[in-house]
PDB file of N, CA and C in Angstrom:
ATOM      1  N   UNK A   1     -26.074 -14.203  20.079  1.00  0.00           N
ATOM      2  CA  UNK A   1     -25.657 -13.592  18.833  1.00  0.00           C
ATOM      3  C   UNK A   1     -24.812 -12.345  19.094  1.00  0.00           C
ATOM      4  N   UNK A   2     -25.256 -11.286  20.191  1.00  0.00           N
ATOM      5  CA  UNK A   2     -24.557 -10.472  20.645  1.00  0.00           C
ATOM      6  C   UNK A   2     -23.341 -10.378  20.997  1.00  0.00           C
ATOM      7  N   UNK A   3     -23.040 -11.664  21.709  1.00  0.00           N
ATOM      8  CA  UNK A   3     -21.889 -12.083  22.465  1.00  0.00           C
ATOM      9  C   UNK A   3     -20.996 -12.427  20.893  1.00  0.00           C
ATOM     10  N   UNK A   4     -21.319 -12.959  20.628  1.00  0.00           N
ATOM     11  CA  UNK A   4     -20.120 -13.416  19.094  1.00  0.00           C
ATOM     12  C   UNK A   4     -19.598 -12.166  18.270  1.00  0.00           C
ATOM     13  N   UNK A   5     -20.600 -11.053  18.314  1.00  0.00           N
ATOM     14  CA  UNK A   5     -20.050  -9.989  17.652  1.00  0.00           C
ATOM     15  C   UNK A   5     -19.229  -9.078  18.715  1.00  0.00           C
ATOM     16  N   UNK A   6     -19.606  -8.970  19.932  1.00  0.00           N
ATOM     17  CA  UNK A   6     -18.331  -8.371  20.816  1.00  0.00           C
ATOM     18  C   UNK A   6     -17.232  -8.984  20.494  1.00  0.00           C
ATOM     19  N   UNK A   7     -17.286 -10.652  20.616  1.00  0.00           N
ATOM     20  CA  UNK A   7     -15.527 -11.354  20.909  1.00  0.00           C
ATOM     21  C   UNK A   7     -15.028 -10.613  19.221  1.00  0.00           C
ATOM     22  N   UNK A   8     -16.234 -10.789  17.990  1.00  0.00           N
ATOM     23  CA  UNK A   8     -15.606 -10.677  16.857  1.00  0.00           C
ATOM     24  C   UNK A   8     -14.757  -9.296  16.830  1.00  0.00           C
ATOM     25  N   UNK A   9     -15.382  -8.289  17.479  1.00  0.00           N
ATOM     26  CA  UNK A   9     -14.845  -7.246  17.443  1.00  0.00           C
ATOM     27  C   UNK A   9     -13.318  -6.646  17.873  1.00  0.00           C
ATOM     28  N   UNK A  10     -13.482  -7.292  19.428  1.00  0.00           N
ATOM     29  CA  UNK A  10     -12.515  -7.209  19.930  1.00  0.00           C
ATOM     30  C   UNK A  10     -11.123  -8.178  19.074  1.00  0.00           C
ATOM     31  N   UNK A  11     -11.932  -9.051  18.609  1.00  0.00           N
ATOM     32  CA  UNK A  11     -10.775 -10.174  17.957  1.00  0.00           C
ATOM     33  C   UNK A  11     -10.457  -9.765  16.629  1.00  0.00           C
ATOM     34  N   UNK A  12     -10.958  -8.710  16.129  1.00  0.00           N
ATOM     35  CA  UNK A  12     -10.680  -7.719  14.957  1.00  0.00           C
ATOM     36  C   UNK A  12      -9.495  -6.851  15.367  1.00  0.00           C
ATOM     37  N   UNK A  13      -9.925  -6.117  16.326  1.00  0.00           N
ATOM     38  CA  UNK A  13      -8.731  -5.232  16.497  1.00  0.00           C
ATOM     39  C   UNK A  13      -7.489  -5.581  17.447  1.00  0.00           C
ATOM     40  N   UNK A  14      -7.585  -6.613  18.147  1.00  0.00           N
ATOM     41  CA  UNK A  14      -6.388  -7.789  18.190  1.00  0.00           C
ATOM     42  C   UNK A  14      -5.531  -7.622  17.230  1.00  0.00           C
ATOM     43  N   UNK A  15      -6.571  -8.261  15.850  1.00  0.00           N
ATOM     44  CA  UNK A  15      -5.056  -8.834  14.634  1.00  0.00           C
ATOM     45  C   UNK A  15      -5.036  -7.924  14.001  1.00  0.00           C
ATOM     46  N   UNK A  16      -5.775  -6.658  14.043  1.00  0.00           N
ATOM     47  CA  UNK A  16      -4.747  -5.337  13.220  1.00  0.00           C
ATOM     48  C   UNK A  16      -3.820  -4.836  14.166  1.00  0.00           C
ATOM     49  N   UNK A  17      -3.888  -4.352  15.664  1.00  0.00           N
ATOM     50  CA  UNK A  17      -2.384  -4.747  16.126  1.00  0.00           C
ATOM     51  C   UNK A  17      -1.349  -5.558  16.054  1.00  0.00           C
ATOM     52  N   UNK A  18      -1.611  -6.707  16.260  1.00  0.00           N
ATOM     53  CA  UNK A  18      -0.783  -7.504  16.009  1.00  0.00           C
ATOM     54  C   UNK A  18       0.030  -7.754  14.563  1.00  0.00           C
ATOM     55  N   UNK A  19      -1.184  -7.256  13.244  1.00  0.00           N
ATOM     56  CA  UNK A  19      -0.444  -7.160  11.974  1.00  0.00           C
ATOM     57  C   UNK A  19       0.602  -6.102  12.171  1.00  0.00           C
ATOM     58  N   UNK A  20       0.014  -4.586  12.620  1.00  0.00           N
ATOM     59  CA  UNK A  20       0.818  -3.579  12.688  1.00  0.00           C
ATOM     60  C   UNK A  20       2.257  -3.870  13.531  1.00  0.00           C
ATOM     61  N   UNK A  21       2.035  -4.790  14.277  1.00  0.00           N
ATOM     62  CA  UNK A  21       3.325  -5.146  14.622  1.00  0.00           C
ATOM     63  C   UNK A  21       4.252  -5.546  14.247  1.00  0.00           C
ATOM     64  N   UNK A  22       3.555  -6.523  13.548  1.00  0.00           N
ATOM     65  CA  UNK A  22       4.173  -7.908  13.105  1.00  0.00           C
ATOM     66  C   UNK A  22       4.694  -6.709  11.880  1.00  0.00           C
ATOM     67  N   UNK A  23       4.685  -6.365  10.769  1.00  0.00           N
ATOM     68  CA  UNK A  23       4.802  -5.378   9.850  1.00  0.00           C
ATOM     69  C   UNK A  23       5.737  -4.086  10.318  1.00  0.00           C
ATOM     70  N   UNK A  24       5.534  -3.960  11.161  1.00  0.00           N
ATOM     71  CA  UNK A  24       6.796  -2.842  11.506  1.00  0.00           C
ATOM     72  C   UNK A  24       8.256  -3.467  12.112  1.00  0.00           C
ATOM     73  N   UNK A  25       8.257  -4.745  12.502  1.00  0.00           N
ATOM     74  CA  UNK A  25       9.212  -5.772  13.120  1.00  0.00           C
ATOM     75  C   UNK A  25       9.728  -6.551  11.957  1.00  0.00           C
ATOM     76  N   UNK A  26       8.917  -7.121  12.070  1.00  0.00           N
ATOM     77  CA  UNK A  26       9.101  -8.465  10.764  1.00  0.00           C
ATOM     78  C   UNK A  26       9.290  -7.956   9.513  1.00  0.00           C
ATOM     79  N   UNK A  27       8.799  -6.827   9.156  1.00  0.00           N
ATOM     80  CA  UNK A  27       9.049  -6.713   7.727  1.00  0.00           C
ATOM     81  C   UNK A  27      10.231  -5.830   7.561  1.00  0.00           C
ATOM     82  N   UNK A  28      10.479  -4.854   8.969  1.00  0.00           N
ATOM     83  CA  UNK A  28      12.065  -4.256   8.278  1.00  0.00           C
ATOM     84  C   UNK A  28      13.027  -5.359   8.361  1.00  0.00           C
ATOM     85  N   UNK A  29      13.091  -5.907   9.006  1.00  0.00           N
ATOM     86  CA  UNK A  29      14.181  -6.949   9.183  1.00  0.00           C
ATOM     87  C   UNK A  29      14.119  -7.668   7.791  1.00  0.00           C
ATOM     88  N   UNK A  30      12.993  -8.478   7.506  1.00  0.00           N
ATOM     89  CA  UNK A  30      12.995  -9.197   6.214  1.00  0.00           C
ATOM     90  C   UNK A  30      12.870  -8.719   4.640  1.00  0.00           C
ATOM     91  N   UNK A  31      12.175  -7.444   4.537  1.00  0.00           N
ATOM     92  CA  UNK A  31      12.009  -6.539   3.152  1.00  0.00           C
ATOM     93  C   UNK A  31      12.813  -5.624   3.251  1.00  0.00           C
ATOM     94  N   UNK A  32      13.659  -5.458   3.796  1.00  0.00           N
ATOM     95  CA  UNK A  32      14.088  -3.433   3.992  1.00  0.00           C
ATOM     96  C   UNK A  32      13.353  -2.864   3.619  1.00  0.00           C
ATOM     97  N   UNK A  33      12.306  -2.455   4.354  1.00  0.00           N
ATOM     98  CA  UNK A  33      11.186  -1.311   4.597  1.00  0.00           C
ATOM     99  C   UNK A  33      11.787  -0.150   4.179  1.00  0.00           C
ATOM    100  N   UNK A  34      13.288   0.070   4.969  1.00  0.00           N
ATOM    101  CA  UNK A  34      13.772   1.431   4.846  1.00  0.00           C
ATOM    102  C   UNK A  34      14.558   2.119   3.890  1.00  0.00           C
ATOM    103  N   UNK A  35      14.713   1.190   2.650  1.00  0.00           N
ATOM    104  CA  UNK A  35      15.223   1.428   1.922  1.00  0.00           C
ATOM    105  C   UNK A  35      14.324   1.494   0.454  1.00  0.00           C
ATOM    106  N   UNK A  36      14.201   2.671  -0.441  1.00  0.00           N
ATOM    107  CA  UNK A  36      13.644   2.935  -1.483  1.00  0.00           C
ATOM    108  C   UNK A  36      14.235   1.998  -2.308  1.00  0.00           C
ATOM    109  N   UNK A  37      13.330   1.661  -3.294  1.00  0.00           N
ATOM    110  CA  UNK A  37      13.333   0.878  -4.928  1.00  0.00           C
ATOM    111  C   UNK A  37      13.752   1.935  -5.377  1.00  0.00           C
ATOM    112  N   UNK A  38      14.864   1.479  -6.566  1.00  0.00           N
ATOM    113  CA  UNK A  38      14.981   2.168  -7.651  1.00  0.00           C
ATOM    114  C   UNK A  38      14.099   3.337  -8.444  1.00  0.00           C
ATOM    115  N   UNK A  39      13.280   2.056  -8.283  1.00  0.00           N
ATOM    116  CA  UNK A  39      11.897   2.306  -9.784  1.00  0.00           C
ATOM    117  C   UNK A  39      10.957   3.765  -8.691  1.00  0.00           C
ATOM    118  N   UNK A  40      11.310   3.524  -7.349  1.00  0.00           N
ATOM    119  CA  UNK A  40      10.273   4.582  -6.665  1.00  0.00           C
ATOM    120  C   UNK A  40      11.041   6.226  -6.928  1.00  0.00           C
ATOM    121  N   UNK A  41      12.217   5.577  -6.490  1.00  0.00           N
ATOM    122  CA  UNK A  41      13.087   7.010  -6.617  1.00  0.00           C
ATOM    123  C   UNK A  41      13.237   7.559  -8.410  1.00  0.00           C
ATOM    124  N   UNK A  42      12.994   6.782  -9.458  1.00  0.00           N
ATOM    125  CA  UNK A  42      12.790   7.766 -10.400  1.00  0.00           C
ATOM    126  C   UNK A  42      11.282   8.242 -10.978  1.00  0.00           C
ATOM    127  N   UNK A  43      10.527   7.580 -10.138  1.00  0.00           N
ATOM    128  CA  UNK A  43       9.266   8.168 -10.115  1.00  0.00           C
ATOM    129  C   UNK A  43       9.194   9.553  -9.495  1.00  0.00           C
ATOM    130  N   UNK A  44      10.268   9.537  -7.793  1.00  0.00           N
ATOM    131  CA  UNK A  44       9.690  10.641  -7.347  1.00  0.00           C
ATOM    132  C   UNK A  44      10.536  11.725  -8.155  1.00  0.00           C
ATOM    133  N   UNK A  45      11.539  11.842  -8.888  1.00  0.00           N
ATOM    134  CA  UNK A  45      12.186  12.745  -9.268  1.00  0.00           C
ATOM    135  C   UNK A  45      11.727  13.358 -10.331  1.00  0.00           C
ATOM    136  N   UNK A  46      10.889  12.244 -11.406  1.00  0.00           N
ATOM    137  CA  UNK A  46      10.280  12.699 -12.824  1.00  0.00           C
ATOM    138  C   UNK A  46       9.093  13.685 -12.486  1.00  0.00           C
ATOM    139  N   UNK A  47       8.760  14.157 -11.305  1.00  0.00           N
ATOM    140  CA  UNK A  47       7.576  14.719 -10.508  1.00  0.00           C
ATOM    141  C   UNK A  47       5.911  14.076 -11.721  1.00  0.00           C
ATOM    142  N   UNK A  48       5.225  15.052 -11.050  1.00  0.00           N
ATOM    143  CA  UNK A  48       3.991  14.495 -11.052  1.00  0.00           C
ATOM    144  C   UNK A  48       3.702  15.269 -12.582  1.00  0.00           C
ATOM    145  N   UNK A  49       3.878  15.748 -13.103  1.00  0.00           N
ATOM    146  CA  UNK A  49       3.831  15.880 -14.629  1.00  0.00           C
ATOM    147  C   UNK A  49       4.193  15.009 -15.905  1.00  0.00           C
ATOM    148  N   UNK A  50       5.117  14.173 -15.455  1.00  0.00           N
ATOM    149  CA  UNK A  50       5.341  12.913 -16.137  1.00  0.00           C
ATOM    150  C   UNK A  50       4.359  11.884 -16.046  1.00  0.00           C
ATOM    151  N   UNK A  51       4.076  11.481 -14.843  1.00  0.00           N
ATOM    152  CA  UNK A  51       2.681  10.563 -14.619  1.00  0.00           C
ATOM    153  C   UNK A  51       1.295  11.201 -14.861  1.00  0.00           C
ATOM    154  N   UNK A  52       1.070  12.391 -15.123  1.00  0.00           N
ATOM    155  CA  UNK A  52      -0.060  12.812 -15.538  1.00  0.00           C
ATOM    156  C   UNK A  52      -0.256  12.908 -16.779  1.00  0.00           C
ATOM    157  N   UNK A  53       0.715  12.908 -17.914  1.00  0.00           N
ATOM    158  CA  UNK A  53       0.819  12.605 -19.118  1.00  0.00           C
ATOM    159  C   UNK A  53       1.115  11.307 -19.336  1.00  0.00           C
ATOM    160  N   UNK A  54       1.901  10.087 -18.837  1.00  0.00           N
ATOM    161  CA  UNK A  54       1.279   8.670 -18.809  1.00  0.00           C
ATOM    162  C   UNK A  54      -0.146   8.483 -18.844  1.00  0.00           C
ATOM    163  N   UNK A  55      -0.979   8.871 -17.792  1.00  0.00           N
ATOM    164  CA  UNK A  55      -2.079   8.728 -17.502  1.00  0.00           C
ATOM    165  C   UNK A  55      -3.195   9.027 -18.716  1.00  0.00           C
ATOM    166  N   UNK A  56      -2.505  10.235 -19.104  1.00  0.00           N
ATOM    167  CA  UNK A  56      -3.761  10.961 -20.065  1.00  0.00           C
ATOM    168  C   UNK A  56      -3.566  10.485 -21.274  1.00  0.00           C
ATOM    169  N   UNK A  57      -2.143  10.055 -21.399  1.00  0.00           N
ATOM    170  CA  UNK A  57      -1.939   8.779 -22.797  1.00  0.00           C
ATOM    171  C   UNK A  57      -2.405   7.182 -22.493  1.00  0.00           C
ATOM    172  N   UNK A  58      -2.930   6.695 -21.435  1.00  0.00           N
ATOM    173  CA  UNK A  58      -2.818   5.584 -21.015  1.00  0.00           C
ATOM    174  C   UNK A  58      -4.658   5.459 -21.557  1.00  0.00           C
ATOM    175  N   UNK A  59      -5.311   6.795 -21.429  1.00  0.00           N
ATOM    176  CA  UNK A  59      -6.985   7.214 -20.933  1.00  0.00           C
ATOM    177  C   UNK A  59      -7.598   7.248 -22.568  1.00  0.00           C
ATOM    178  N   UNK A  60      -6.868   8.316 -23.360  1.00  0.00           N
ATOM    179  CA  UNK A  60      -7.186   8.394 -24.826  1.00  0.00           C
ATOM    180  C   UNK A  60      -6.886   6.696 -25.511  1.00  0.00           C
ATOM    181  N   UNK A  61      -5.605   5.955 -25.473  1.00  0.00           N
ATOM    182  CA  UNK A  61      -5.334   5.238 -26.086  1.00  0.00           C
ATOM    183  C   UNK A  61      -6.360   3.923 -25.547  1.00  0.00           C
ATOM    184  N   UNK A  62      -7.030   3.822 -24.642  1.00  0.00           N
ATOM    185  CA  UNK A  62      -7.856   3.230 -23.913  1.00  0.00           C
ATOM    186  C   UNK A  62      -9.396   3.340 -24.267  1.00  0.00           C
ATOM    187  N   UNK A  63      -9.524   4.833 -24.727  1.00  0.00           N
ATOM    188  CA  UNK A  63     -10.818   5.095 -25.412  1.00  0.00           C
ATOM    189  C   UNK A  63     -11.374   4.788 -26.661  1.00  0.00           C
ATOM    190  N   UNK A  64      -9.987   4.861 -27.753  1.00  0.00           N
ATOM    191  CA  UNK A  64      -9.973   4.223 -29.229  1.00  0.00           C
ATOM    192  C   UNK A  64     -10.533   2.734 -29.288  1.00  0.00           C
ATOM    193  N   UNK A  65     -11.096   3.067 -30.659  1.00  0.00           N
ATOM    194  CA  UNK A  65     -11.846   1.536 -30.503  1.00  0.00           C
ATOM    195  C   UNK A  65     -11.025   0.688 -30.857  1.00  0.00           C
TER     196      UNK A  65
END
């Protein structure tokens, strides 16, 4: 029983290297990793006062019966 949870272990952190790889390789090439969405860049510009009033309208209108 012992023995199955070593290999499991080791064979755990195998495929999160190998994801992390695979994901830093494979995915700039195929998603452009390095390039921002639209939709991110006017999030980051509206700063965090805009989404905290989404939120607090999202929370009340959520509470109404």
């Amino acid at each position: 029983m012992f023995l199955q949870m070593k290999v499991g272990f080791v064979n755990t952190f195998i495929d999160i290297a190998v994801l992390q790889l695979a994901i830093n390789t494979w995915g700039y090439a195929y998603f452009d990793f390095s390039i921002w969405p639209q939709w991110a860049r006017d999030v980051a510009t509206k700063g965090n006062d805009t989404l905290a009033a989404t939120a607090a309208a999202a929370a009340v209108t959520a509470a109404l019966p």
